[in-house]
C-alpha atoms as a PDB file:
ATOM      1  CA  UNK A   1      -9.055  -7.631   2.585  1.00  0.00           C
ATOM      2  CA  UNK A   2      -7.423  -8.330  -0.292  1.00  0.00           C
ATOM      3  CA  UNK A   3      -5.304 -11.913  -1.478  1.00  0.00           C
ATOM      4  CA  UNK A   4      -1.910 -11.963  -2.018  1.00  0.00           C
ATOM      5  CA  UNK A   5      -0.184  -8.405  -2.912  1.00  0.00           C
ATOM      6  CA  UNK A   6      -0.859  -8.728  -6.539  1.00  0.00           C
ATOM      7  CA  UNK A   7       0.735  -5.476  -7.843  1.00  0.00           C
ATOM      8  CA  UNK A   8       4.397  -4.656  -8.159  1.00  0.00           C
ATOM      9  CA  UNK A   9       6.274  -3.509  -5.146  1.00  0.00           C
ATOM     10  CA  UNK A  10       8.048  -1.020  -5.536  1.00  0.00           C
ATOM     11  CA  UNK A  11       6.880   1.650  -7.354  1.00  0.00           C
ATOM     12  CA  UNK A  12       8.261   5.751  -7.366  1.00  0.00           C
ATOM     13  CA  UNK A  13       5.219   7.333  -8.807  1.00  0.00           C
ATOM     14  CA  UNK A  14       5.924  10.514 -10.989  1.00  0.00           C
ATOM     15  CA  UNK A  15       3.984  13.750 -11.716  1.00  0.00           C
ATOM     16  CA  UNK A  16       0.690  15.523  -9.795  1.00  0.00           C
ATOM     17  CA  UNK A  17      -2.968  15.120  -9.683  1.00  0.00           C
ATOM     18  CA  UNK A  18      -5.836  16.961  -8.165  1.00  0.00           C
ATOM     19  CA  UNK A  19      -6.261  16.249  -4.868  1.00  0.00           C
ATOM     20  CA  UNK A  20      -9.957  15.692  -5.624  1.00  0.00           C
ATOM     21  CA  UNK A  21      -8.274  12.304  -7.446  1.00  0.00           C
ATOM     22  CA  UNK A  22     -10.225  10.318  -9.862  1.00  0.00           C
ATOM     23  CA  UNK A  23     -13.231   8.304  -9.747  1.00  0.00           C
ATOM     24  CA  UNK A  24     -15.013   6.830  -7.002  1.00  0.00           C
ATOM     25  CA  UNK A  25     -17.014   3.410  -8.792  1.00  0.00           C
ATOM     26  CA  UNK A  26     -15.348   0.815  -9.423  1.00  0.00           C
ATOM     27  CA  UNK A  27     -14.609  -0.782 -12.770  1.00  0.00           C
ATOM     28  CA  UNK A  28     -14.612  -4.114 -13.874  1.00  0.00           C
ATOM     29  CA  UNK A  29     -11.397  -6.270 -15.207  1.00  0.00           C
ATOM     30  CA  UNK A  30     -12.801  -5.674 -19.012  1.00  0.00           C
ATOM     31  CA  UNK A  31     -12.345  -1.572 -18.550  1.00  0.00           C
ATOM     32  CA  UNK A  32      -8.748  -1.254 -16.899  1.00  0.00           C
ATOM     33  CA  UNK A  33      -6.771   0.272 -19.127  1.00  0.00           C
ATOM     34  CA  UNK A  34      -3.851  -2.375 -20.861  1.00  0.00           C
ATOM     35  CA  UNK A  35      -0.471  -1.759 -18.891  1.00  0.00           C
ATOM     36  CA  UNK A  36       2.386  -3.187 -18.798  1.00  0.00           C
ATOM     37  CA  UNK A  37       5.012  -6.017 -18.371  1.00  0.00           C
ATOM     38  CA  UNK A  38       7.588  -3.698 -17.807  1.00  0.00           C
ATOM     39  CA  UNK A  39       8.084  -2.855 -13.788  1.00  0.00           C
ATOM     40  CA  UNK A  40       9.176   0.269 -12.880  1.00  0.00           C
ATOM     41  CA  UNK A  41      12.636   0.946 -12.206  1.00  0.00           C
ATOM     42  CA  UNK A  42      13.478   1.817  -8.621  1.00  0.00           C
ATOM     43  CA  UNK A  43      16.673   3.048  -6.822  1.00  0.00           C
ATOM     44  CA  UNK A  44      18.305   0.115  -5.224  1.00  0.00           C
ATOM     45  CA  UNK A  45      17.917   2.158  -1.729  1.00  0.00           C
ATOM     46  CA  UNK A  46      15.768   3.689  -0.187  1.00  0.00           C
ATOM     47  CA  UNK A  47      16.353   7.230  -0.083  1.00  0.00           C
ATOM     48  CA  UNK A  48      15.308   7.921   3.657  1.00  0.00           C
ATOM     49  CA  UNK A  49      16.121   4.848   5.426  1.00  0.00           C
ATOM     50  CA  UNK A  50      18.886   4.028   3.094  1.00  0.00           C
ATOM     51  CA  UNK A  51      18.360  -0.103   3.219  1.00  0.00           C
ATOM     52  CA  UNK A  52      17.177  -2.123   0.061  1.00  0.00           C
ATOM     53  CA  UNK A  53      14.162  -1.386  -1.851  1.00  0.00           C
ATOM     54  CA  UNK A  54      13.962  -4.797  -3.051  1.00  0.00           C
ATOM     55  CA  UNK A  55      14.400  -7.947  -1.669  1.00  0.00           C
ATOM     56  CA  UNK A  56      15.993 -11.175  -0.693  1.00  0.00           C
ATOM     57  CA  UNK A  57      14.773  -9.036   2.324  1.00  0.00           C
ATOM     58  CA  UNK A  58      17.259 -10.607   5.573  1.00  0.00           C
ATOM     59  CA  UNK A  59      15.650 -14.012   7.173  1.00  0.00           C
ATOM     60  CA  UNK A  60      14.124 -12.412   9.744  1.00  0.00           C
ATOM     61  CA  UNK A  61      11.748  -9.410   8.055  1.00  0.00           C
ATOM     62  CA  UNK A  62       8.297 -10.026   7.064  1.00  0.00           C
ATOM     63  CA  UNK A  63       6.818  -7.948   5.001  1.00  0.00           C
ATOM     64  CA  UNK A  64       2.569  -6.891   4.703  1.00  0.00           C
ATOM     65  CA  UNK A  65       1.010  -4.206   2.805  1.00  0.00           C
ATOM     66  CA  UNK A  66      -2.014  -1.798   3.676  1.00  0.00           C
ATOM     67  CA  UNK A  67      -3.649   1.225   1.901  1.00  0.00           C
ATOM     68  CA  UNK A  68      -4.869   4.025   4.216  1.00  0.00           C
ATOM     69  CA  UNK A  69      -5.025   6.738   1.660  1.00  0.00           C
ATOM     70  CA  UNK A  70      -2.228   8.827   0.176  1.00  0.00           C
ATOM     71  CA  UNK A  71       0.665   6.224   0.036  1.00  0.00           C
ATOM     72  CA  UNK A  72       3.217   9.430   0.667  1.00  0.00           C
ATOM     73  CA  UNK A  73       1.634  10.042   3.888  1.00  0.00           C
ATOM     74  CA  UNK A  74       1.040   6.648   4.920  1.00  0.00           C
ATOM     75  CA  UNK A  75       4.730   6.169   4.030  1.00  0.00           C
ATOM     76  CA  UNK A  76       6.150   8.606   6.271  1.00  0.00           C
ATOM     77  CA  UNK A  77       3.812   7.623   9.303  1.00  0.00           C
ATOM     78  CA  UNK A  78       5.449   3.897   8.929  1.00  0.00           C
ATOM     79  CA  UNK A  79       8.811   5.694   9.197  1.00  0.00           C
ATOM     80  CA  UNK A  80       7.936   7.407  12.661  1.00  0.00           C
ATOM     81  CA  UNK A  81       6.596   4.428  14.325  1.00  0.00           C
ATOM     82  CA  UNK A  82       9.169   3.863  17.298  1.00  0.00           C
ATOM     83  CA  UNK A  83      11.137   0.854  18.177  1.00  0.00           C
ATOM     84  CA  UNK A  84      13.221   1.023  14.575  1.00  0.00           C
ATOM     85  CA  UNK A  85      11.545  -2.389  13.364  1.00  0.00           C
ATOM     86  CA  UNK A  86      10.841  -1.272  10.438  1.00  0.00           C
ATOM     87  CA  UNK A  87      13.550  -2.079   8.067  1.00  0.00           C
ATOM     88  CA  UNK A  88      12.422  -0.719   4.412  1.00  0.00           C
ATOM     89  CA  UNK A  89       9.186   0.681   2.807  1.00  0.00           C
ATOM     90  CA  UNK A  90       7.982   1.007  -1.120  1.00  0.00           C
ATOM     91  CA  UNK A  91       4.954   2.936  -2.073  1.00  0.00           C
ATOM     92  CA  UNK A  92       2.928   1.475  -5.012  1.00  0.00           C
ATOM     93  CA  UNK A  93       0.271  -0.060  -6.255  1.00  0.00           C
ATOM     94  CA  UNK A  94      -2.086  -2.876  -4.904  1.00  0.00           C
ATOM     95  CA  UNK A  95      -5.638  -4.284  -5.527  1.00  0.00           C
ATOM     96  CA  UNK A  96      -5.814  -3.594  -9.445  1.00  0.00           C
ATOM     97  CA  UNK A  97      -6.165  -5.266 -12.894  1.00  0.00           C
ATOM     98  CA  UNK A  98      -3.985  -2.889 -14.761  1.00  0.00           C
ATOM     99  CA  UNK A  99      -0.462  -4.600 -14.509  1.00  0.00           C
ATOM    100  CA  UNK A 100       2.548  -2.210 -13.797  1.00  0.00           C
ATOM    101  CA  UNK A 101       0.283   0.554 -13.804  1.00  0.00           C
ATOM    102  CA  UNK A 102       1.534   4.375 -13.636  1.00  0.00           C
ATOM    103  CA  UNK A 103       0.450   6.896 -11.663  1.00  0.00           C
ATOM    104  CA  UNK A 104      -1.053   9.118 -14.179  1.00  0.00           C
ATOM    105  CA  UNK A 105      -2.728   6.060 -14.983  1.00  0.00           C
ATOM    106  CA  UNK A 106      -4.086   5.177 -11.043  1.00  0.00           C
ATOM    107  CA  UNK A 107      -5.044   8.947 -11.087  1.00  0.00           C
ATOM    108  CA  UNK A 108      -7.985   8.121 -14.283  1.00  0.00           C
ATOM    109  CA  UNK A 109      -9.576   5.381 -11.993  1.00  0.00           C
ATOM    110  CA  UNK A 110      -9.404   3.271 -14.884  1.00  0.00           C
ATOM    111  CA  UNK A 111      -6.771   0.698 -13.443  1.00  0.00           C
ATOM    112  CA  UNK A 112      -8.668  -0.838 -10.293  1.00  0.00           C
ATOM    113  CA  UNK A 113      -5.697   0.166  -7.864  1.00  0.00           C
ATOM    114  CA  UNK A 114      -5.134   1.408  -5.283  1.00  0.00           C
ATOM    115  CA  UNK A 115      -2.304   3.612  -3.281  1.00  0.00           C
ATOM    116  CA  UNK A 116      -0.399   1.038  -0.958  1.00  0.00           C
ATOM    117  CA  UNK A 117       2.298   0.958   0.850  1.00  0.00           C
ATOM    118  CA  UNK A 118       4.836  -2.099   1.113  1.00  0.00           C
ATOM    119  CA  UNK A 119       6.496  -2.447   5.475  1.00  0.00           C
ATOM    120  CA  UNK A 120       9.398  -4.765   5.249  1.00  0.00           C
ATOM    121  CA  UNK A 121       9.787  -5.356   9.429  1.00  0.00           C
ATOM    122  CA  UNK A 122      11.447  -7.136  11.879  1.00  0.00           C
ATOM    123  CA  UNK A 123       9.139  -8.794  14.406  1.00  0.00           C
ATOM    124  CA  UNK A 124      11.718  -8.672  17.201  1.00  0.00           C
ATOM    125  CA  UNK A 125      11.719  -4.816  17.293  1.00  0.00           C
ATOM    126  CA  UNK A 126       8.006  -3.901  15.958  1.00  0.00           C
ATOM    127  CA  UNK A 127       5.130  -5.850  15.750  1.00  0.00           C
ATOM    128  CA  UNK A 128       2.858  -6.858  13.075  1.00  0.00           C
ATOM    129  CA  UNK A 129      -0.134  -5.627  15.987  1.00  0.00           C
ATOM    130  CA  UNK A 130       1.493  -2.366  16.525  1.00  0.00           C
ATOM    131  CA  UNK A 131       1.595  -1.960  12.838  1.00  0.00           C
ATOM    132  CA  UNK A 132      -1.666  -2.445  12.491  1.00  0.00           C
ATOM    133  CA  UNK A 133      -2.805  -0.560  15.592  1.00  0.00           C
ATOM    134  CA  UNK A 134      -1.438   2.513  13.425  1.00  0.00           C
ATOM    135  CA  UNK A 135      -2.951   1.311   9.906  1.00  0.00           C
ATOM    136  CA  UNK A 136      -6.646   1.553  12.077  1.00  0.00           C
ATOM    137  CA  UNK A 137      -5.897   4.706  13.668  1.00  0.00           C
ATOM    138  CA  UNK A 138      -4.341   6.650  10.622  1.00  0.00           C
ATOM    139  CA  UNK A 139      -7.844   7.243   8.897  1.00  0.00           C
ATOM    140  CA  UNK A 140     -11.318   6.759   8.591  1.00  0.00           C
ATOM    141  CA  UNK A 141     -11.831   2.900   6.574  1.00  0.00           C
ATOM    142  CA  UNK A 142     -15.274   4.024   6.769  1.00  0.00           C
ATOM    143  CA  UNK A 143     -15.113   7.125   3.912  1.00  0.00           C
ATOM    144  CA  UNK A 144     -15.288   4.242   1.022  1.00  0.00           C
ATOM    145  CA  UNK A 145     -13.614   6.154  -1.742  1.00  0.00           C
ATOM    146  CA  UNK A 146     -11.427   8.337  -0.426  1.00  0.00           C
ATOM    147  CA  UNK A 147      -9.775   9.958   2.866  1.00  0.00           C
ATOM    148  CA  UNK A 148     -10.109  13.518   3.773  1.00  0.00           C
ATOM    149  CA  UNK A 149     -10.556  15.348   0.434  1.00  0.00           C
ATOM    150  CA  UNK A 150      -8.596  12.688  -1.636  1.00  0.00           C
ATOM    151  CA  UNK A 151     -11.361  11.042  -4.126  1.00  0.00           C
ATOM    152  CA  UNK A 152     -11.271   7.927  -5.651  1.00  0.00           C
ATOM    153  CA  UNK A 153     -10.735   4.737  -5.715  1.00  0.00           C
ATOM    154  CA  UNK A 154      -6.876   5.076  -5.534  1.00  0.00           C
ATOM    155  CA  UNK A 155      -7.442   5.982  -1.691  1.00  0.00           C
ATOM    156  CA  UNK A 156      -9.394   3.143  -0.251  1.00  0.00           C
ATOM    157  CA  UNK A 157      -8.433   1.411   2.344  1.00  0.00           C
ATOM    158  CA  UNK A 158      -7.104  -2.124   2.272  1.00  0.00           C
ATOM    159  CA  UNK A 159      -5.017  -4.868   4.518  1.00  0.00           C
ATOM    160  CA  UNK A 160      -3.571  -7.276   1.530  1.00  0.00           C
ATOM    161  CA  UNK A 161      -2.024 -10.361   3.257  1.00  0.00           C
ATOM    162  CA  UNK A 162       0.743 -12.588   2.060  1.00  0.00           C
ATOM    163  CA  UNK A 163      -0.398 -15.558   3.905  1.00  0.00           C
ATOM    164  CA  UNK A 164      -2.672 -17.024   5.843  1.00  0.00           C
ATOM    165  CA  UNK A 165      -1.499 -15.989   9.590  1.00  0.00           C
ATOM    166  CA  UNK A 166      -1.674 -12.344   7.649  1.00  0.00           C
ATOM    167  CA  UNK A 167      -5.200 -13.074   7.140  1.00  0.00           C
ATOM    168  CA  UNK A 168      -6.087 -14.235  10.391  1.00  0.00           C
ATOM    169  CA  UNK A 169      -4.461 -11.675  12.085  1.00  0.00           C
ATOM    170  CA  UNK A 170      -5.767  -9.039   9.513  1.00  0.00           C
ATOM    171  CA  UNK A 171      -8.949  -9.758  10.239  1.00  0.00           C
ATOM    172  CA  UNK A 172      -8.722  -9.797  14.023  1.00  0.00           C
ATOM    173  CA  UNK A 173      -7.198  -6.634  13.952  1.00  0.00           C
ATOM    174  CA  UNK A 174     -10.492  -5.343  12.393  1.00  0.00           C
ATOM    175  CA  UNK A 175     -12.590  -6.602  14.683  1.00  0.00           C
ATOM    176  CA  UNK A 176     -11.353  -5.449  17.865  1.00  0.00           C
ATOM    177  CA  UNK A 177     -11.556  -1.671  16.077  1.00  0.00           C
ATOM    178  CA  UNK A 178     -15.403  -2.615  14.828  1.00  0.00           C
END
């Protein structure tokens, strides 16, 4: 588990990379690569669910992040949970020292990231337990590195809380699936 969601939500990646991805050790704070202060621009909505990709998010939402791999995939398995609680979603970048990293940049290994995915939900509809329930059951925590044949250390697997019920529950979560 991770602290607080350091990284910039959200983030549109551009371009490709191998889907063997980039390095699988990881690197200390003194070899990320420089960054930015810049953060990416975004739309301001969300192209498939058509809400806000930033916040004030409404009273109600609460928001966690995970990594399970491939944000894009992991993205569009948020979307098809049922129950329509989930109210907006940003893929980016969690986890790293590089700040405002790109992805060509992820893709070298060289910024300590990794591929997350930002849920903005509402409790009354979907819970934070059913969320999770699909994070555990979407891949395989236990391939380190990578899932499937996606290398590197942009594809390992992380809960990153915002507070400390996050936490607790975050690491409940894991041990009923241990």
């Amino acid at each position: 588990f991770g602290s607080e969601a350091s990284q910039r939500f959200p983030s549109r990646p551009r371009g490709l990379r191998s889907a063997m991805g980039g390095s699988e050790r990881m690197i200390g704070r003194g070899e990320a690569l420089k960054g930015r202060d810049q953060k990416m621009q975004v739309s301001d909505r969300h192209f498939v669910l058509g809400t806000p990709m930033e916040g004030p998010w409404p009273p109600a939402m609460r928001v966690l992040v995970l990594a399970s791999g491939c944000f894009w995939g992991s993205e569009k398995g948020i979307w098809r949970l049922p129950g329509g609680g989930i109210h907006s979603t940003a893929v980016g970048y969690a986890a790293g020292y590089t700040p405002n990293p790109t992805y060509q940049e992820v893709g070298t290994g060289r910024t300590g990231s990794t591929e997350a995915v930002q849920v903005v939900y509402d409790p009354e509809r979907i819970s934070a337990v059913d969320i999770l329930r699909w994070f555990w059951e979407s891949h395989d925590p236990t391939q380190g590195m990578g899932q499937g044949n996606d290398r590197g250390t942009m594809y390992r697997s992380g809960l990153y809380y915002m507070d400390e019920e996050q936490r607790m529950l975050f690491e409940a979560s894991r041990a009923t699936t241990e």
